[in-house]
C-alpha atoms as a PDB file:
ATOM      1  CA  UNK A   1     -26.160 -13.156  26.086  1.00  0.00           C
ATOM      2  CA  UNK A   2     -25.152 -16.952  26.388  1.00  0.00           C
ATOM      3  CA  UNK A   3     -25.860 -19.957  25.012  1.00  0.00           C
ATOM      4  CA  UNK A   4     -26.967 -22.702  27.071  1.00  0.00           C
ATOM      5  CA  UNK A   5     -25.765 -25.946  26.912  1.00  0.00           C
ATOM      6  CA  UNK A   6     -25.387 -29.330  28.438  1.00  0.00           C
ATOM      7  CA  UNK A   7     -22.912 -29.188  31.797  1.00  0.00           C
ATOM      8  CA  UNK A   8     -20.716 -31.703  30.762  1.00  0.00           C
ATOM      9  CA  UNK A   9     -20.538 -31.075  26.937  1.00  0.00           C
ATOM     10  CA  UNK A  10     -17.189 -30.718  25.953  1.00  0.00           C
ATOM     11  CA  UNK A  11     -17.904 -28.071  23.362  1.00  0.00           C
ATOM     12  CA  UNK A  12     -17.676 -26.023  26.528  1.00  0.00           C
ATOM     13  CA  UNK A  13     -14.601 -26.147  27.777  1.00  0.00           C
ATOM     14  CA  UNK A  14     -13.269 -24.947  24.176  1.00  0.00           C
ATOM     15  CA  UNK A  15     -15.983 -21.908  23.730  1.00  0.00           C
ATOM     16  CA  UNK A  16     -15.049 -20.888  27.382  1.00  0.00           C
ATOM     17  CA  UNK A  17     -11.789 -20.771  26.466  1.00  0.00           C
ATOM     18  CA  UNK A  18     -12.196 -18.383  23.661  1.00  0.00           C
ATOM     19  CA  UNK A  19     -14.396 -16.002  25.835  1.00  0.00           C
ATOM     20  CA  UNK A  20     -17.476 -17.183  24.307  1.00  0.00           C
ATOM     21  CA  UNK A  21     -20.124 -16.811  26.759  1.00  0.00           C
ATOM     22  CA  UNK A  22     -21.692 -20.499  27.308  1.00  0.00           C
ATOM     23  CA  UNK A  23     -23.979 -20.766  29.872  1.00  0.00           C
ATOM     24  CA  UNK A  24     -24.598 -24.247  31.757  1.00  0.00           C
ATOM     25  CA  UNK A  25     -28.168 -26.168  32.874  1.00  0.00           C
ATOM     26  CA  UNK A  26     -27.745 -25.101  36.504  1.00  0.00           C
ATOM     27  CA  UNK A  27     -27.328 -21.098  36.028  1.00  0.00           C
ATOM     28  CA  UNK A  28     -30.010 -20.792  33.382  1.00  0.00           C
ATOM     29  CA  UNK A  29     -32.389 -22.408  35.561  1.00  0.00           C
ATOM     30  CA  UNK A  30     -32.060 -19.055  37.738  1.00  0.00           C
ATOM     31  CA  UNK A  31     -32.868 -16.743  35.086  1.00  0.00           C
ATOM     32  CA  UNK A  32     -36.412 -16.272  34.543  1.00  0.00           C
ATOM     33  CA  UNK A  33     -36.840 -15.753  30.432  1.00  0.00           C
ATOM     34  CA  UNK A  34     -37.816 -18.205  27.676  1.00  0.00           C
ATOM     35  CA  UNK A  35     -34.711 -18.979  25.551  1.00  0.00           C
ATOM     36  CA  UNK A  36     -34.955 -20.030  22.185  1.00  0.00           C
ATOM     37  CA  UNK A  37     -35.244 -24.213  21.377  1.00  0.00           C
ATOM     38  CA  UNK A  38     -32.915 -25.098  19.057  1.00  0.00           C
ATOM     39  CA  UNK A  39     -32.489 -28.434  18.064  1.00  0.00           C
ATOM     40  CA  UNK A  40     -29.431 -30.271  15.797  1.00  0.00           C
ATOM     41  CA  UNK A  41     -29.669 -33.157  14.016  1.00  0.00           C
ATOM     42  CA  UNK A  42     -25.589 -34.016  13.993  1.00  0.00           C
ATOM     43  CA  UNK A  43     -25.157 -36.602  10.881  1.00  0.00           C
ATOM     44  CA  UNK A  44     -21.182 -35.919  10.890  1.00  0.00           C
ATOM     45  CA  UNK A  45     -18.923 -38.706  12.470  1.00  0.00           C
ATOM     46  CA  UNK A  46     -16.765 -35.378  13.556  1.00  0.00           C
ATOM     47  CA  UNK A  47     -19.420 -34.727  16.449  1.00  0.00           C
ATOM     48  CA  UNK A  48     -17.601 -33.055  18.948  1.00  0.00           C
ATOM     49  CA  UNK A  49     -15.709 -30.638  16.227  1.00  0.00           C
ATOM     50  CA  UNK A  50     -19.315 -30.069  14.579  1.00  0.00           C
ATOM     51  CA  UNK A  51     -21.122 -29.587  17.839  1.00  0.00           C
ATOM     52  CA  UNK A  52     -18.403 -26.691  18.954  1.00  0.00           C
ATOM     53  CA  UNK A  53     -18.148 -25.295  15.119  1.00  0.00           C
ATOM     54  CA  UNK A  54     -21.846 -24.496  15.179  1.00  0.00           C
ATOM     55  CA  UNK A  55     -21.975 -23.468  19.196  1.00  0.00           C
ATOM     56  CA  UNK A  56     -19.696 -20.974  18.012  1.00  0.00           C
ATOM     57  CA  UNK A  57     -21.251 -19.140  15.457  1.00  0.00           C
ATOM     58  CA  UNK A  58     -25.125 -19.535  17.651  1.00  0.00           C
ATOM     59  CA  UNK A  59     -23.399 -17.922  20.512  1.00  0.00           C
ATOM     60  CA  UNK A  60     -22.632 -14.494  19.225  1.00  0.00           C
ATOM     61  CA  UNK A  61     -26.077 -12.790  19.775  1.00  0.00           C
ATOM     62  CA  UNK A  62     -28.073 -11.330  22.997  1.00  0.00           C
ATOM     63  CA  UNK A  63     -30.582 -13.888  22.727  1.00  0.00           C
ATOM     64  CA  UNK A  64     -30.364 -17.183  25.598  1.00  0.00           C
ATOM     65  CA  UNK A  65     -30.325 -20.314  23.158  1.00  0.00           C
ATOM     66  CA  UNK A  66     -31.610 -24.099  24.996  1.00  0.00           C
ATOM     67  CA  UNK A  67     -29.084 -26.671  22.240  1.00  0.00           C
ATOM     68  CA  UNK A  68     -30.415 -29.994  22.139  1.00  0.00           C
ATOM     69  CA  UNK A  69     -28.587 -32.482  19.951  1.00  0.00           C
ATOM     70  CA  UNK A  70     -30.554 -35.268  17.912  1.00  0.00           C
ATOM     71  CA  UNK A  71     -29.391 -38.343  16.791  1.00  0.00           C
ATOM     72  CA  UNK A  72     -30.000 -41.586  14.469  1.00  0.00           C
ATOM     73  CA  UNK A  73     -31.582 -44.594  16.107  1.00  0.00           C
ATOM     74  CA  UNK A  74     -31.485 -46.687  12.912  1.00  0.00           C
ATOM     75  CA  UNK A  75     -27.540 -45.509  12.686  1.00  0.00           C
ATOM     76  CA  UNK A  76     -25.643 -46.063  15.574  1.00  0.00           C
ATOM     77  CA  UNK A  77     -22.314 -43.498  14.991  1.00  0.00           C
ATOM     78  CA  UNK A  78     -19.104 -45.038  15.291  1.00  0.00           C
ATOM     79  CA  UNK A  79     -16.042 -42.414  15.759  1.00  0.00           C
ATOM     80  CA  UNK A  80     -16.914 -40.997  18.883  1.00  0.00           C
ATOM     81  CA  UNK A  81     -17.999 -42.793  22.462  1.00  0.00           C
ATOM     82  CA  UNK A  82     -20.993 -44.229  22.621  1.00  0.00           C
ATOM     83  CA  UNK A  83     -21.469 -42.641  26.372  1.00  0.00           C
ATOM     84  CA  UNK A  84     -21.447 -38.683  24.568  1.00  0.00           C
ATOM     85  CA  UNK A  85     -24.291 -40.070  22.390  1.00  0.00           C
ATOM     86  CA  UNK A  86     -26.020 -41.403  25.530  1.00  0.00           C
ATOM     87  CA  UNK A  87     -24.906 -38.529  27.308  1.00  0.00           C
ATOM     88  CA  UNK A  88     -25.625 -35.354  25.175  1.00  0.00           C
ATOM     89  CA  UNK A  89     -28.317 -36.863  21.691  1.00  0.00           C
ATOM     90  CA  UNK A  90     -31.886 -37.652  22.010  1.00  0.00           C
ATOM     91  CA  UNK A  91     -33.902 -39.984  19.680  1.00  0.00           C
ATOM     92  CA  UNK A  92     -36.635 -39.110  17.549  1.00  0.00           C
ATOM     93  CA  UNK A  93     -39.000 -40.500  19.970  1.00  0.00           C
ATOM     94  CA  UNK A  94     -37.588 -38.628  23.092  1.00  0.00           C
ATOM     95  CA  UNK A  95     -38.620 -35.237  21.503  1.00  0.00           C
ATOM     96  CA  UNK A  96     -41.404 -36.350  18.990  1.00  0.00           C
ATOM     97  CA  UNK A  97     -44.375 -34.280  20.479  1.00  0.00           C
ATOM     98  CA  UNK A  98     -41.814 -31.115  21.739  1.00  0.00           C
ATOM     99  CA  UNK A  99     -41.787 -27.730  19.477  1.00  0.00           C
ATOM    100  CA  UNK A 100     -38.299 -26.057  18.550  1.00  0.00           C
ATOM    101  CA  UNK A 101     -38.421 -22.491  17.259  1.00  0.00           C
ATOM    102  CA  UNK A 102     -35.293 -23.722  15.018  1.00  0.00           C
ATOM    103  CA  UNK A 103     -33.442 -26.677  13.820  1.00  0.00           C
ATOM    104  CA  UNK A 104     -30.507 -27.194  12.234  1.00  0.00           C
ATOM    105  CA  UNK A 105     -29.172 -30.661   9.739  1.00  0.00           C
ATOM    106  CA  UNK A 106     -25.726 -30.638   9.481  1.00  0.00           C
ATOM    107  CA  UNK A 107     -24.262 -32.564   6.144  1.00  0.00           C
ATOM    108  CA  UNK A 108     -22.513 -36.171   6.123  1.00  0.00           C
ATOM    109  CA  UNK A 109     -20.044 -38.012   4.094  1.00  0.00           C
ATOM    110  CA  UNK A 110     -22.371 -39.378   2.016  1.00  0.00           C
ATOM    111  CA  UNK A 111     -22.539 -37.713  -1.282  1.00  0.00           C
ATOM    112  CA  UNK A 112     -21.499 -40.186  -3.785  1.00  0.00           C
ATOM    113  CA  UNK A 113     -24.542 -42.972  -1.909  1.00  0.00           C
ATOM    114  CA  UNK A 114     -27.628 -43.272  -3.221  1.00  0.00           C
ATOM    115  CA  UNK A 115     -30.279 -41.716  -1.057  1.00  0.00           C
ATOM    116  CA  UNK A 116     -32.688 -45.293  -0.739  1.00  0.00           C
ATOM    117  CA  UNK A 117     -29.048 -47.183  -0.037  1.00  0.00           C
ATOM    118  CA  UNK A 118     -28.246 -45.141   3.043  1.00  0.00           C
ATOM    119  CA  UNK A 119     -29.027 -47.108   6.162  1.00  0.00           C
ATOM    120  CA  UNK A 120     -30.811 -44.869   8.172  1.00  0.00           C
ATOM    121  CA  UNK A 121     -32.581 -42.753   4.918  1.00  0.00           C
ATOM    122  CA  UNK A 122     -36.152 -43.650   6.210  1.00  0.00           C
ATOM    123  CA  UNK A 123     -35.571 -42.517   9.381  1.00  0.00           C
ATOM    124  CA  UNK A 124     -33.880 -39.036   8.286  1.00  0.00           C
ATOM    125  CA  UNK A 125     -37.383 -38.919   5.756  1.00  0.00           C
ATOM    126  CA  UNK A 126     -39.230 -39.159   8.531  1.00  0.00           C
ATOM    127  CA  UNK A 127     -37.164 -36.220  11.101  1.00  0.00           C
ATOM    128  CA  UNK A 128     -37.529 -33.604   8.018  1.00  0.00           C
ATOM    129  CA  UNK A 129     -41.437 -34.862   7.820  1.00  0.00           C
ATOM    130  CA  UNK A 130     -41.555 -33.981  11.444  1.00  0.00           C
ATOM    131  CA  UNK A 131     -39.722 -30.730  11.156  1.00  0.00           C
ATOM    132  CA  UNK A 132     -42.507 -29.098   9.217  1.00  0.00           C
ATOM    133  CA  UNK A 133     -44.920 -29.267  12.030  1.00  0.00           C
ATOM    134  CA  UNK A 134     -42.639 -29.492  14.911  1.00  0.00           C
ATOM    135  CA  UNK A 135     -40.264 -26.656  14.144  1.00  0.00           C
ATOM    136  CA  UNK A 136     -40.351 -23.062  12.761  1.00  0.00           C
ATOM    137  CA  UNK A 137     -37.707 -22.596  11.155  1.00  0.00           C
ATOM    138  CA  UNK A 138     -35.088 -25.147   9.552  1.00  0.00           C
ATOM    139  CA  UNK A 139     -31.826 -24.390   8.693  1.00  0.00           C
ATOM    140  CA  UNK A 140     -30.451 -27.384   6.284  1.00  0.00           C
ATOM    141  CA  UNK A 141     -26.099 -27.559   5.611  1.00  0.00           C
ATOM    142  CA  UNK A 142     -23.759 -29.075   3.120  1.00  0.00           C
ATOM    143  CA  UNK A 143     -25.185 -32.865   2.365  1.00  0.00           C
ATOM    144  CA  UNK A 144     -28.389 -31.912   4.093  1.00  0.00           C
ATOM    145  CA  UNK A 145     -29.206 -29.466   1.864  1.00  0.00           C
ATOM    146  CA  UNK A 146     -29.135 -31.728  -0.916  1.00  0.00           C
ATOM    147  CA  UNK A 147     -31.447 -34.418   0.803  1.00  0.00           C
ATOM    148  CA  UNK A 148     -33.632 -31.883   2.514  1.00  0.00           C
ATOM    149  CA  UNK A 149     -34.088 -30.642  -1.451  1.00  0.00           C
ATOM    150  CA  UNK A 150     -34.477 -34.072  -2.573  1.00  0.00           C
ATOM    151  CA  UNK A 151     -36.862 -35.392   0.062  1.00  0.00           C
ATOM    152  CA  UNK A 152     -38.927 -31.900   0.139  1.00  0.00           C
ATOM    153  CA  UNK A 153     -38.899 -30.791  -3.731  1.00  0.00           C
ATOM    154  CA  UNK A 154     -37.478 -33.562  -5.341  1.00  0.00           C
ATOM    155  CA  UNK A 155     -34.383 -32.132  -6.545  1.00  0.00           C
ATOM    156  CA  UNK A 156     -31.754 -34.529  -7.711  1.00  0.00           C
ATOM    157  CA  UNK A 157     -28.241 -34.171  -6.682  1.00  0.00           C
ATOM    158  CA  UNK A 158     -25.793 -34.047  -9.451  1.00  0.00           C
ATOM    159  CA  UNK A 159     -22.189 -35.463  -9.266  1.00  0.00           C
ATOM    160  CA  UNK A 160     -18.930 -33.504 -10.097  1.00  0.00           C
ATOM    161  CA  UNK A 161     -16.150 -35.288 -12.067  1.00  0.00           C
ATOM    162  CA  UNK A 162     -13.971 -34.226  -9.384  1.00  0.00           C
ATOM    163  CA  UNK A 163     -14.104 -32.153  -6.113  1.00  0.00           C
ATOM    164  CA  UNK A 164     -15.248 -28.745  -5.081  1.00  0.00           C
ATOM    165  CA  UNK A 165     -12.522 -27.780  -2.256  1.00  0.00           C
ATOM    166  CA  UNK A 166     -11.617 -24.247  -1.515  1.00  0.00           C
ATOM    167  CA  UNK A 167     -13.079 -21.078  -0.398  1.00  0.00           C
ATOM    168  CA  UNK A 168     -14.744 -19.063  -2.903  1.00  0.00           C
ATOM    169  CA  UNK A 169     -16.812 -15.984  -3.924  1.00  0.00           C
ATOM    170  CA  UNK A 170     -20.270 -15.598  -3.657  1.00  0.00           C
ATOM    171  CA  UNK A 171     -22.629 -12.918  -4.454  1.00  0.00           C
ATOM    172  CA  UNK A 172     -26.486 -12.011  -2.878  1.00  0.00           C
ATOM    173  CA  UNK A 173     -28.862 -12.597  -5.346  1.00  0.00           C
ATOM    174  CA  UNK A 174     -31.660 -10.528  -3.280  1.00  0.00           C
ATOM    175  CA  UNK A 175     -29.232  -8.352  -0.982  1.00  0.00           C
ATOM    176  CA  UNK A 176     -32.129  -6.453   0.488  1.00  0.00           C
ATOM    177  CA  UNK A 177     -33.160 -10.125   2.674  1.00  0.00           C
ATOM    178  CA  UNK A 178     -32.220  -9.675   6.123  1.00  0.00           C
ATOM    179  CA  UNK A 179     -30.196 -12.865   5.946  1.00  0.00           C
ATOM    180  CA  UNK A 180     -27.005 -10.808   3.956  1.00  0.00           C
ATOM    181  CA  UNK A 181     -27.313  -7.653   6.478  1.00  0.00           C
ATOM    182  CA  UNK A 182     -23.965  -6.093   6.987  1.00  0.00           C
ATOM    183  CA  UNK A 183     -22.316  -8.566   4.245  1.00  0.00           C
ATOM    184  CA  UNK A 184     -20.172  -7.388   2.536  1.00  0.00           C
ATOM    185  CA  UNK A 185     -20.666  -7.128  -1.473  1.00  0.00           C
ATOM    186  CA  UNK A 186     -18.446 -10.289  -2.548  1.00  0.00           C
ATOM    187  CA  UNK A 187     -18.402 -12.642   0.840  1.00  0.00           C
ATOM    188  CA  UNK A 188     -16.659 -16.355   0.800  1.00  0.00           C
ATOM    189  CA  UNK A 189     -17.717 -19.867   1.740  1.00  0.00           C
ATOM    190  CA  UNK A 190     -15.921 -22.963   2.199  1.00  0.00           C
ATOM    191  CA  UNK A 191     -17.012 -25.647   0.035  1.00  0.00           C
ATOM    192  CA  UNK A 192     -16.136 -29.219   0.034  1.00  0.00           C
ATOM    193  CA  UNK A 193     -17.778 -31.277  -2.030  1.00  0.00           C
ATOM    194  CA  UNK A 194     -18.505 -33.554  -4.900  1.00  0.00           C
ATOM    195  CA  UNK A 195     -22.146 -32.861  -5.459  1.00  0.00           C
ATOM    196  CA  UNK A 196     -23.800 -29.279  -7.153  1.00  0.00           C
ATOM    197  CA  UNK A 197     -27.420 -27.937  -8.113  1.00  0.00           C
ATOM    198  CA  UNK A 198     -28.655 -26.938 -10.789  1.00  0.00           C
ATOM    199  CA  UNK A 199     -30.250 -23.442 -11.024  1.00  0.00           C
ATOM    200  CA  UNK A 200     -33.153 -24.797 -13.454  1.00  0.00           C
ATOM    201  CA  UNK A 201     -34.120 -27.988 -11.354  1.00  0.00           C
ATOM    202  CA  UNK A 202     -34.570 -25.087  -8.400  1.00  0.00           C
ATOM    203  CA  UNK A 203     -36.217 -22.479 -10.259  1.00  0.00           C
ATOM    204  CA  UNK A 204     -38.887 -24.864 -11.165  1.00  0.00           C
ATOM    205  CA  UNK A 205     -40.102 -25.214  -7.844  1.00  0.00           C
ATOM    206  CA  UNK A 206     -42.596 -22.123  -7.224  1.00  0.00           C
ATOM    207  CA  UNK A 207     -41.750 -22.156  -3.280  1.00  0.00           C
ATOM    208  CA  UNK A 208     -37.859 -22.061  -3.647  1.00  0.00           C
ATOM    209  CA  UNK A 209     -35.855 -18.948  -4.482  1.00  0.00           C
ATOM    210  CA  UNK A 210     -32.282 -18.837  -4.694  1.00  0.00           C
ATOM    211  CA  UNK A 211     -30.478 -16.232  -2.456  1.00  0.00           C
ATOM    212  CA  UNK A 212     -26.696 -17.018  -3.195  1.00  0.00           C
ATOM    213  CA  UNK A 213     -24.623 -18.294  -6.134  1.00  0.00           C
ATOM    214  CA  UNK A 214     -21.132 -18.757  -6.935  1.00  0.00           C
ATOM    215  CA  UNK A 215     -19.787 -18.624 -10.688  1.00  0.00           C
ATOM    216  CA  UNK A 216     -17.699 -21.551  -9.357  1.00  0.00           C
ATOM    217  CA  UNK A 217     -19.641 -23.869  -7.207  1.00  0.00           C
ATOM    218  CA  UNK A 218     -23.394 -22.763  -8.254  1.00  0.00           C
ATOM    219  CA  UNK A 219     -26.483 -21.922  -6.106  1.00  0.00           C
ATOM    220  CA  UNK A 220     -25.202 -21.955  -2.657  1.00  0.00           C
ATOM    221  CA  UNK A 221     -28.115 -20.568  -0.158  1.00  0.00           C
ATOM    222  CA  UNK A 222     -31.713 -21.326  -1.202  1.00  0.00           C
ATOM    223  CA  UNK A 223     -34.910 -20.912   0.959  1.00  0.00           C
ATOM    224  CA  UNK A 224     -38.927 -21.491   0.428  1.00  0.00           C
ATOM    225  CA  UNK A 225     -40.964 -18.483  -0.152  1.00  0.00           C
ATOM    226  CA  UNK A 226     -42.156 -18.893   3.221  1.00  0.00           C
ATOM    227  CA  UNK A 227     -38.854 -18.543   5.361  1.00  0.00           C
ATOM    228  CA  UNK A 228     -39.431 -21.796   6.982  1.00  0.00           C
ATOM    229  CA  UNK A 229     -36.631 -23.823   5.329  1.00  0.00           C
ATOM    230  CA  UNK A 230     -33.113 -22.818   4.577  1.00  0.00           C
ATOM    231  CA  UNK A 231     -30.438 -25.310   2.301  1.00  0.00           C
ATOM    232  CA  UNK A 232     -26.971 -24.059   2.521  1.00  0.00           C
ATOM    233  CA  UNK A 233     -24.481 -26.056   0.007  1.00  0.00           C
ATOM    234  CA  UNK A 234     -21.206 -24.760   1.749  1.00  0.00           C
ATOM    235  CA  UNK A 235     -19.643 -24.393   5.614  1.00  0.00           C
ATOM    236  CA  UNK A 236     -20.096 -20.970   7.112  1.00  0.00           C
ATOM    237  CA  UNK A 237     -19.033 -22.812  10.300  1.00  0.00           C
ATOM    238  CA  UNK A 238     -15.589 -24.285   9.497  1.00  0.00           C
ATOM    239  CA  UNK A 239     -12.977 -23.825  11.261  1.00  0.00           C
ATOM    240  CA  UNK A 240      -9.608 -22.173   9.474  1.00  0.00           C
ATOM    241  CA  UNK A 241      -7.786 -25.209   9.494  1.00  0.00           C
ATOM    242  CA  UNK A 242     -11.238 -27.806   8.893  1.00  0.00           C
ATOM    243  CA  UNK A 243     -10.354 -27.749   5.129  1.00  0.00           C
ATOM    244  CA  UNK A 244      -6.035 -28.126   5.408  1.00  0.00           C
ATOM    245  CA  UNK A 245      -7.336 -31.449   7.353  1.00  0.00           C
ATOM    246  CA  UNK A 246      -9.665 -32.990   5.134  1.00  0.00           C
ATOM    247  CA  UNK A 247      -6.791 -32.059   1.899  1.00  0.00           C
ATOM    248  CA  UNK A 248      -4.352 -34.212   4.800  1.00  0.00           C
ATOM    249  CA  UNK A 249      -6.725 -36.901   5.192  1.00  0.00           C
ATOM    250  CA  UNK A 250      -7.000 -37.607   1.830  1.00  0.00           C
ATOM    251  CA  UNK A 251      -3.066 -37.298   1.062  1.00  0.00           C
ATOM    252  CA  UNK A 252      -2.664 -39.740   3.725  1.00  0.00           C
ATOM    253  CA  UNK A 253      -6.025 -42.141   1.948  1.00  0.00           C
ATOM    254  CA  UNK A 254      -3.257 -41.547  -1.375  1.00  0.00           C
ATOM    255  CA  UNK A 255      -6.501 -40.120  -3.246  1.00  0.00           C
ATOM    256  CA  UNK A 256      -4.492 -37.248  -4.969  1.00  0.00           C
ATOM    257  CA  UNK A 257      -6.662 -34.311  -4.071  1.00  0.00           C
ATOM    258  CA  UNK A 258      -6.615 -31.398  -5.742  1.00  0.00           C
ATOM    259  CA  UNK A 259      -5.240 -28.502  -3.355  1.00  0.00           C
ATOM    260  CA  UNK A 260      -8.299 -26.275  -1.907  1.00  0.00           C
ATOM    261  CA  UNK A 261      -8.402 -23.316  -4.493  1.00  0.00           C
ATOM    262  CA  UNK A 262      -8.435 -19.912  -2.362  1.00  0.00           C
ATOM    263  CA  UNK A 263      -6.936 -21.079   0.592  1.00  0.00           C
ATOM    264  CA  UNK A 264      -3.338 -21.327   1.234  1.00  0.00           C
ATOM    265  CA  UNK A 265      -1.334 -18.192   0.270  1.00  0.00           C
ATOM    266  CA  UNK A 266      -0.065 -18.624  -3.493  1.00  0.00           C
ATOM    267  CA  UNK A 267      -1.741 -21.904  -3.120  1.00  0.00           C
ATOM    268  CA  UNK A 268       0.783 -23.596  -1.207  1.00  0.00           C
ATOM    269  CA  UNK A 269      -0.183 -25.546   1.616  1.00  0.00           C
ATOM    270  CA  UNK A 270       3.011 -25.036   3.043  1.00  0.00           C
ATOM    271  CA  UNK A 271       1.849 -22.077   4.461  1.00  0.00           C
ATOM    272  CA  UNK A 272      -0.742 -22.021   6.917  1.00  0.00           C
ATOM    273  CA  UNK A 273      -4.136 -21.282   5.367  1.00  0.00           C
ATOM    274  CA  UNK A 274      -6.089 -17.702   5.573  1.00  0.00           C
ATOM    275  CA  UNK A 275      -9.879 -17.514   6.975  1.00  0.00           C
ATOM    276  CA  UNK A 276     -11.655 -14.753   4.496  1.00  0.00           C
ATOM    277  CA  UNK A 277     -15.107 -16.132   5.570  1.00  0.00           C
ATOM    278  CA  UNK A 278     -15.428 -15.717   9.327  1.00  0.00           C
ATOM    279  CA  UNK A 279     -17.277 -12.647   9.358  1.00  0.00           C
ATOM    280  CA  UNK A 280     -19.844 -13.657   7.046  1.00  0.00           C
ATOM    281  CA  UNK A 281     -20.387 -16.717   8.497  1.00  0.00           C
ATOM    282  CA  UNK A 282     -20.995 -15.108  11.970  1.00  0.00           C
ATOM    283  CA  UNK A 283     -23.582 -12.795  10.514  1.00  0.00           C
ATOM    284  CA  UNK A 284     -25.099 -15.763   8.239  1.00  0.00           C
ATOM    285  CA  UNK A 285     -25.847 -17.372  11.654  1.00  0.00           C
ATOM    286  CA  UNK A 286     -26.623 -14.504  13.913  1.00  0.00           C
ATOM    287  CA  UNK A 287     -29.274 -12.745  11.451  1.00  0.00           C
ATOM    288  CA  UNK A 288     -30.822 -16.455  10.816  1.00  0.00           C
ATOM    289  CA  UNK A 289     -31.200 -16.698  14.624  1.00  0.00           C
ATOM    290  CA  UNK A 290     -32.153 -12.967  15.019  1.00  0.00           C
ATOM    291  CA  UNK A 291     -34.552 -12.733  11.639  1.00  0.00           C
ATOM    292  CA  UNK A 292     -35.860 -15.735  10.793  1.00  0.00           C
ATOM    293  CA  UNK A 293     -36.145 -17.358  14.186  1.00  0.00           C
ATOM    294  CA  UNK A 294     -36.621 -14.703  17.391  1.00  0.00           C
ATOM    295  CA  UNK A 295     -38.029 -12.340  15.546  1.00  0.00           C
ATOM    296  CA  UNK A 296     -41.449 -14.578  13.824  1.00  0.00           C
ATOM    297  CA  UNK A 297     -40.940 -17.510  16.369  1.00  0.00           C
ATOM    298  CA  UNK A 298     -44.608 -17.494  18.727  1.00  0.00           C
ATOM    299  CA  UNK A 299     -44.050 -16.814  21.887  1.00  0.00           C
ATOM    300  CA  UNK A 300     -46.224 -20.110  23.087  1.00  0.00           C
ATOM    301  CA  UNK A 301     -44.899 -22.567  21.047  1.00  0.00           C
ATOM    302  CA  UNK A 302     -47.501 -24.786  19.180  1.00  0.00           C
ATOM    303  CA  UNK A 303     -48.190 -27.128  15.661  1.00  0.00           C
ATOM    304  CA  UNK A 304     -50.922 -24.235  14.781  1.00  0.00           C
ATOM    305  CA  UNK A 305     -49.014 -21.083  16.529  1.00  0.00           C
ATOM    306  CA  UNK A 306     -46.122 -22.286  13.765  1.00  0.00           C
ATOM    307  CA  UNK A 307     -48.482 -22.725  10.902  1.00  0.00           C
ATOM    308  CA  UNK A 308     -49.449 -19.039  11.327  1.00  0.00           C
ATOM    309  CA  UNK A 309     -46.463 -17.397  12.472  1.00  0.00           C
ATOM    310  CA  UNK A 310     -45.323 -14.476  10.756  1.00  0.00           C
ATOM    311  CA  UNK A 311     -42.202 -14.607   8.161  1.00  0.00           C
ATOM    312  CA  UNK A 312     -39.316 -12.400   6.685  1.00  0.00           C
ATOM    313  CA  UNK A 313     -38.530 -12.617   3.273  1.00  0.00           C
END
């Protein structure tokens, strides 16, 4: 089944291309069947890269999927054209009394700024406020993990003397959740990043459990008792060559970055990188959509009808 998107979004053109099955505004008007609501809050200044890295990995399952993209009023992004953010993003107030059965925060290059010092923190405090009665489920990635933890639980970032960069092993601490179904034992995830967790600050919180950990980078996946909120420290979604560029970028910004550990064969990035963690990234995103999502989402969406809705562990 498709996912349906935006005519004009140029995510399309690139999915189509890899035999993705995207399905436009105009055809899914003809088909009589209530797809999921999905919404995406897109804090990267890569928009168009993150929009089609995470259109990807949502459009591998039989379930019709409505993508609407959110954006910051209070931030007004400045690497892409302002007439795809007029085009394709929605303000808080455009959507404020709609219901989405999920929702997804994507991280931003923001790790090493204080939370109050960010210009548009208030307004990002008030989204995730609105998330907990407007949407069922709420998947949170990379830096918005860390805020969604810190605005949520309180749980402090803490900053690494120098970069996590690579692709590394993790292991299921409760295998049994549908979330790891048909992972394999040992599965990888890109990291990149200067911020980690600690285990303690998490286990403190009664609602949180911790699902994933690497001896490496530390807790990666970690959801609330409850199902409704998921905070993902690495990038299931990357793309093979998403973590080559950033090691580029910053050999061009003459920062001296460590090369990505688990990457390039023999660790040479003179040869072109390996992807180990496609697989388990497509079935991180397919059984969140298929488990956690379609499968407890009420059919009539409503503040109350999500209160009461019925969750996996």
């Amino acid at each position: 089944m498709p996912i349906k998107i935006p005519n004009l979004l140029p995510a399309r053109k690139t999915l189509e291309n890899e035999n993705i099955f995207v399905m436009t505004e105009t055809r899914a008007m003809h088909q009589d069947i209530r797809p999921l609501k999905l919404l995406i809050l897109n804090l990267m200044p890569t928009k168009i890269v993150t929009e089609t890295q995470l259109l990807r990995k949502l459009s591998n399952t039989p379930l019709q999927i409505e993508v609407e993209f959110l954006k910051t009023i209070s931030h007004t992004a400045s690497h892409i054209d302002p007439y795809h953010m007029d085009s394709f993003y929605v303000g808080l107030d455009e959507i404020k009394d709609k219901f989405y059965d999920g929702f997804i925060i994507t991280g931003a290059p923001l790790e090493l700024v204080d939370y109050t010092k960010i210009d548009y923190w208030n307004e990002l405090c008030e989204i995730m406020d609105w998330s907990t009665q407007n949407a069922h489920c709420t998947l949170h990635l990379c830096w918005g993990a860390f805020a969604g933890l810190y605005y949520h639980f309180g749980i402090g970032k803490h900053v690494l003397k120098e970069k996590i960069s690579g692709v590394y092993p993790h292991i299921a601490l409760k295998p049994q959740s549908p979330i790891f179904r048909g992972f394999d034992d040992i599965f990888f995830i890109p990291q990149s990043r200067f911020l980690t967790l600690y285990e303690d600050d998490i286990k403190k919180v009664a609602n949180l459990e911790i699902l994933a950990v690497s001896d490496k980078t530390g807790p990666c996946i970690v959801k609330t008792e409850d199902s409704r909120q998921f905070f993902v420290t690495g990038h299931f979604e990357y793309d093979t060559n998403t973590l080559k560029q950033e090691y580029e970028r910053d050999l061009e910004k003459g920062l001296n970055p460590k090369i990505p550990e688990h990457y390039f064969p023999d660790d040479n990035p003179n040869f072109a990188p390996q992807n180990t963690w496609r697989s388990a990234g497509q079935l991180f995103y397919t059984n969140w959509l298929n488990y956690y999502v379609y499968q407890t989402t009420p059919y009539e969406l409503t503040r109350e009808n999500i209160k009461t809705s019925k969750k996996f562990a």
